[in-house]
Protein backbone atom coordinates (compact mmCIF):
# COMPACT_ATOMS: atom_id res chain seq x y z
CA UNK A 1 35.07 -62.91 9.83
CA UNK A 2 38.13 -60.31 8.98
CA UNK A 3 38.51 -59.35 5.48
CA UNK A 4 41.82 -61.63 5.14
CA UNK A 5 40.84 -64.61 6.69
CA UNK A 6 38.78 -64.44 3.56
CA UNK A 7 41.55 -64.06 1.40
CA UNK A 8 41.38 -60.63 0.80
CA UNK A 9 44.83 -59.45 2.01
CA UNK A 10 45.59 -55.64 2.53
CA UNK A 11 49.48 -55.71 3.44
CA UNK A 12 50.84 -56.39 -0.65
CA UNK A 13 51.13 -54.03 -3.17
CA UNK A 14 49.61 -55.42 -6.25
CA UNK A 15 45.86 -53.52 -7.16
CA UNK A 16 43.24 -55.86 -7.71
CA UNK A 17 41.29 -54.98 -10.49
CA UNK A 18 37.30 -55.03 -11.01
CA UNK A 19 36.18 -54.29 -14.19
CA UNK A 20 31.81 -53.87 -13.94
CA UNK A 21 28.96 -53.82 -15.88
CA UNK A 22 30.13 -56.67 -18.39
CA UNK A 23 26.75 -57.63 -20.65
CA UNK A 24 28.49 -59.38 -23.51
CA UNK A 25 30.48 -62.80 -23.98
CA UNK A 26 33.41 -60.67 -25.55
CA UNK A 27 34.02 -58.40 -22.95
CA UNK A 28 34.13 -60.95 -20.48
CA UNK A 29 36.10 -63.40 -22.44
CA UNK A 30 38.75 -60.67 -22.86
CA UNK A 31 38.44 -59.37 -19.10
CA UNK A 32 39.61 -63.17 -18.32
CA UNK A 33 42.53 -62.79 -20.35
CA UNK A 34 44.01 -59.53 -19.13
CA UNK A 35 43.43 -61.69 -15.47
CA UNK A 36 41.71 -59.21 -13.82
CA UNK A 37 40.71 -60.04 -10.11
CA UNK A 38 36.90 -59.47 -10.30
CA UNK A 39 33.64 -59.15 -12.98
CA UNK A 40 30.97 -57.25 -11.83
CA UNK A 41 27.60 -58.43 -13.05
CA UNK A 42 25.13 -55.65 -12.36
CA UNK A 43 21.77 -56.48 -11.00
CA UNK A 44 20.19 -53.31 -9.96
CA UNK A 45 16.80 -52.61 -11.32
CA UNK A 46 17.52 -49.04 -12.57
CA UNK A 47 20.80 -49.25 -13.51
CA UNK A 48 21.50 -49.73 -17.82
CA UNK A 49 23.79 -52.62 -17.62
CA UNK A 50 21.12 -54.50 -15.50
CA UNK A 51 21.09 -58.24 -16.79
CA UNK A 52 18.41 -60.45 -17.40
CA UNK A 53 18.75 -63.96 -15.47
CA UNK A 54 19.53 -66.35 -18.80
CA UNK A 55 21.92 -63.73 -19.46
CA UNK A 56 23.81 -63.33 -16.60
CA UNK A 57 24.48 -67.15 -16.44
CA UNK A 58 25.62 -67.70 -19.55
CA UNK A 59 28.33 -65.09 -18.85
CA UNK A 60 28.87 -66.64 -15.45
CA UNK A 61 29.85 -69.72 -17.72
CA UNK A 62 32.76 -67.96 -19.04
CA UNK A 63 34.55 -67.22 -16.03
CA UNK A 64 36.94 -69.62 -14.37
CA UNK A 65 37.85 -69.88 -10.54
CA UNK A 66 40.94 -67.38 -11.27
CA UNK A 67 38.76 -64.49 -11.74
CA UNK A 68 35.84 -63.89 -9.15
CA UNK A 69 32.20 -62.92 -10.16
CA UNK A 70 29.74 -59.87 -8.17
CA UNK A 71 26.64 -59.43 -8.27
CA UNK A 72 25.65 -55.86 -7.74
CA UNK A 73 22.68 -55.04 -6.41
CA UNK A 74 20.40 -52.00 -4.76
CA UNK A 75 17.36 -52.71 -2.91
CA UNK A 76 16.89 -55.88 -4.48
CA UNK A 77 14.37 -57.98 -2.79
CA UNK A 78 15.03 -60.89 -1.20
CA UNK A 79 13.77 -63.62 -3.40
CA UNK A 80 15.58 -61.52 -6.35
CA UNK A 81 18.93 -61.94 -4.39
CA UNK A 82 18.19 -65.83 -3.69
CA UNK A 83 17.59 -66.01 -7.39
CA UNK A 84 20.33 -64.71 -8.80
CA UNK A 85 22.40 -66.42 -6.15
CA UNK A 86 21.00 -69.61 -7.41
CA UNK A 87 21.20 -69.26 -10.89
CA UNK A 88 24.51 -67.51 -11.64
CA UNK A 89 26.42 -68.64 -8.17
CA UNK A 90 28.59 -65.28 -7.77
CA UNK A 91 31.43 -65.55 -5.55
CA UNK A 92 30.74 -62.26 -3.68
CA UNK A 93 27.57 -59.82 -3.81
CA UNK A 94 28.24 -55.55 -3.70
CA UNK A 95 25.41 -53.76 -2.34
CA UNK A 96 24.74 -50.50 -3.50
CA UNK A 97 21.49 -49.31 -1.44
CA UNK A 98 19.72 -48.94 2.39
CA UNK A 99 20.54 -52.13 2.69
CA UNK A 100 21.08 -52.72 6.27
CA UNK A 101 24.32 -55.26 7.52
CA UNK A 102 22.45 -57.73 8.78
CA UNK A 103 20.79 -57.99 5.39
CA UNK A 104 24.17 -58.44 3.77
CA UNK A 105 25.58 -60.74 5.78
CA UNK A 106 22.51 -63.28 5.43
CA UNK A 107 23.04 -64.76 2.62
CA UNK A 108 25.98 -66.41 2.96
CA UNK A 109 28.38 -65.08 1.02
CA UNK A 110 31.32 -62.01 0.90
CA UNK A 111 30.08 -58.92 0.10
CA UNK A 112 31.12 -55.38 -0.32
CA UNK A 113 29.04 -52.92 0.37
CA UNK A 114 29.54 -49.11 -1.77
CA UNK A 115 29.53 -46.17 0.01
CA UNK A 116 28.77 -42.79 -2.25
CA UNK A 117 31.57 -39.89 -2.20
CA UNK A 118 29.50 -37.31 -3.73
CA UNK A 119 29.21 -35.30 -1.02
CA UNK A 120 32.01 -34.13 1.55
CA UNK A 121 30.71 -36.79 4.31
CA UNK A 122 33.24 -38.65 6.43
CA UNK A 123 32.99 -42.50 4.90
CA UNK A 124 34.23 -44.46 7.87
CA UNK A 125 30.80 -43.91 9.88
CA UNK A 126 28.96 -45.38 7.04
CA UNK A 127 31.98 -48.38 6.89
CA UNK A 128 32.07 -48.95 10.31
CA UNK A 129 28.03 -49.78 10.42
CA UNK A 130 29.40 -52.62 8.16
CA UNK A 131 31.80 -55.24 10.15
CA UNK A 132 31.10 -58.22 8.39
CA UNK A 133 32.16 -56.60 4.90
CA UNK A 134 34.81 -58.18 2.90
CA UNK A 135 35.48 -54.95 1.36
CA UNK A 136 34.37 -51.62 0.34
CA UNK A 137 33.81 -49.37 -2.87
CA UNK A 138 34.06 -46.09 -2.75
CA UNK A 139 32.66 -44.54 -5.42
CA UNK A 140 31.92 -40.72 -6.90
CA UNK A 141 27.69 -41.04 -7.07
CA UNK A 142 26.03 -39.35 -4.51
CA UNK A 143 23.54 -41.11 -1.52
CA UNK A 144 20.71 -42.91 -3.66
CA UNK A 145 22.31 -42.68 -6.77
CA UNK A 146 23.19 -45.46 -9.01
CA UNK A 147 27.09 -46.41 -9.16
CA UNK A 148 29.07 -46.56 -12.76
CA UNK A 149 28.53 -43.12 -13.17
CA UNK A 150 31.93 -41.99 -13.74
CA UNK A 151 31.74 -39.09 -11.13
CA UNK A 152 34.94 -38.45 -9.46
CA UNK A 153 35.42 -37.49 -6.11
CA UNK A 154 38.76 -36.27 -4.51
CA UNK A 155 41.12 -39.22 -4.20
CA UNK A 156 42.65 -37.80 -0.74
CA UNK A 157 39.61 -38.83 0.85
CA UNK A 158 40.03 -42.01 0.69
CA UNK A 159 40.88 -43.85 4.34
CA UNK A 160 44.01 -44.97 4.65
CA UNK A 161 45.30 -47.90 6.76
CA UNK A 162 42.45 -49.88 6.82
CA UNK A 163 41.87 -53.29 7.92
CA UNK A 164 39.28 -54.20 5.28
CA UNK A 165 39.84 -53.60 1.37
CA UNK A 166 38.83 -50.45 0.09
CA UNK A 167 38.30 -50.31 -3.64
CA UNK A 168 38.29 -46.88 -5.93
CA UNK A 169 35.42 -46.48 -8.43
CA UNK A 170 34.23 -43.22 -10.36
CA UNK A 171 35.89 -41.21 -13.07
CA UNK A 172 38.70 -43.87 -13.07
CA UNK A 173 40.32 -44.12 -17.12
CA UNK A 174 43.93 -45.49 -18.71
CA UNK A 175 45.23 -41.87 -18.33
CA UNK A 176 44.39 -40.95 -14.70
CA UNK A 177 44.44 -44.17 -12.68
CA UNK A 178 48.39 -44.36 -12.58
CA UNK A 179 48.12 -40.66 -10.27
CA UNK A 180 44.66 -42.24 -8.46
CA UNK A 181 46.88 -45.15 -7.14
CA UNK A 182 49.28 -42.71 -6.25
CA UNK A 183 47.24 -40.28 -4.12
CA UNK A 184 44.44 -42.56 -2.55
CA UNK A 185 46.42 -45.94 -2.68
CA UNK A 186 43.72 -47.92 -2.95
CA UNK A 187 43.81 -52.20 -2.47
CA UNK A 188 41.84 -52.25 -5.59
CA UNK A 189 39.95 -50.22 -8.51
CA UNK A 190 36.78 -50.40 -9.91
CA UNK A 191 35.76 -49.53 -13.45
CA UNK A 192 32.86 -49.35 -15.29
CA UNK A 193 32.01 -46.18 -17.71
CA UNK A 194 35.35 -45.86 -17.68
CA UNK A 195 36.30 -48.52 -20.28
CA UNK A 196 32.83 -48.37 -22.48
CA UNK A 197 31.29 -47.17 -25.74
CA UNK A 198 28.24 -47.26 -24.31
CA UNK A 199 26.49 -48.49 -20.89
CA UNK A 200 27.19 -51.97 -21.04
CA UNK A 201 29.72 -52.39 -23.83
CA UNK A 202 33.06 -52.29 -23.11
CA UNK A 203 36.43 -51.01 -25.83
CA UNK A 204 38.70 -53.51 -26.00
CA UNK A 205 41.39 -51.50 -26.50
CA UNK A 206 40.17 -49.29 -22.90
CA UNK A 207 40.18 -52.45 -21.46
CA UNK A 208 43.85 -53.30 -22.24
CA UNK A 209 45.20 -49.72 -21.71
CA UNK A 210 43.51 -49.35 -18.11
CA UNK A 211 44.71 -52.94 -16.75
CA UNK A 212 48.20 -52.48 -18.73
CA UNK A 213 48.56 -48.74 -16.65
CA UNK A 214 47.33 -50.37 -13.00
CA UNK A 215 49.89 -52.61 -13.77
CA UNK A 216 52.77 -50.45 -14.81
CA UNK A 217 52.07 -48.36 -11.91
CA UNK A 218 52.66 -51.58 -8.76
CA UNK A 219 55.49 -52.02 -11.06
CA UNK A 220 56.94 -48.62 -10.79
CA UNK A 221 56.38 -48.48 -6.90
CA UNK A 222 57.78 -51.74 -6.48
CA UNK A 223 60.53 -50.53 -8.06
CA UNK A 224 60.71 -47.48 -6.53
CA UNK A 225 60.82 -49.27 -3.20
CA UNK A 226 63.65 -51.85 -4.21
């Protein structure tokens, strides 16, 4: 099914905004408030934001239909997946590993699938063995390497004119995501590191000065455009 039969539009202007790795009520209270697009709830058994079950669903609680929940994930098993599926009902999964498309695409829900830009690899091979994707992030950690690093990667690279959503992660912050949108003109970003203390605990005030300068930016080209 295309990416915008799902919803997932790629002709407007306005950058959806992911903010990932949430592990505390606050952060995803106030995440609800600014109105960003999607909360990543991070699943993957390495990574330092992973979240226990009972705490994943009672911040799935928080969140209203507005904002959209992921579950990331890399390698997961399968009966981890149906888990987590069951108890904290996420309204898209994000795979991060080998998983394979088929995989992806059998458990009955969007997903986006990351592809790593630490290397100088073309990404649309690796997008293209992924159809049934509702979207992409592309992200500065190399192959095998856990996402939310905050590794940047050279915005140019990103594919342009795309069918299917392509969202921006690594090295993304307040002060450089205003020239980011600029040179890769991404449909969305993705921040995780970015907007923390530590892994896992987000700065309010990070919070409000990233989403406030994605949003000043569509504003700027709109107006730029008339």
């Amino acid at each position: 099914m295309p990416a915008a039969s799902r919803g997932y539009a790629v002709t407007d202007r306005a950058t959806r905004i992911k903010l990932c790795g949430m592990t505390r009520s606050e952060d995803v209270q106030l995440a609800v408030a600014l109105q960003v697009d999607f909360i990543g709830l991070i699943f993957a058994t390495r990574s330092p934001r992973k979240l226990a079950l009972t705490q994943a669903a009672d911040l799935r609680v928080l969140v209203p239909p507005s904002t959209r929940v992921v579950a990331l994930l890399m390698n997961n098993a399968r009966h981890d997946i149906d888990a987590i599926i069951a108890r904290t009902q996420p309204d898209l999964l994000q795979f991060h590993g080998d998983e394979e498309a088929e995989f992806c695409a059998s458990f009955g829900l969007p997903y986006f699938k990351a592809i790593a830009m630490g290397d100088t690899a073309d990404p649309l091979p690796a997008m293209a063995a992924f159809p049934g994707a509702s979207g992409f992030v592309l992200d500065g950690h190399g192959a095998g390497e856990q996402g939310g690093s905050g590794k940047r990667f050279d915005w140019s690279r990103l594919p342009r004119d795309q069918q299917t959503p392509i969202l921006l992660a690594g090295g993304l912050n307040a002060c450089n995501v205003a020239q980011a949108l600029r040179t890769a003109q991404p449909w969305g970003v993705d921040i995780a590191s970015g907007i923390e203390v530590a892994p896992g605990q987000k700065d309010a005030a990070a919070m409000r000065r990233f989403v406030a300068a994605v949003r000043a930016e569509d504003a700027a080209h709109q107006a730029a455009i008339g």
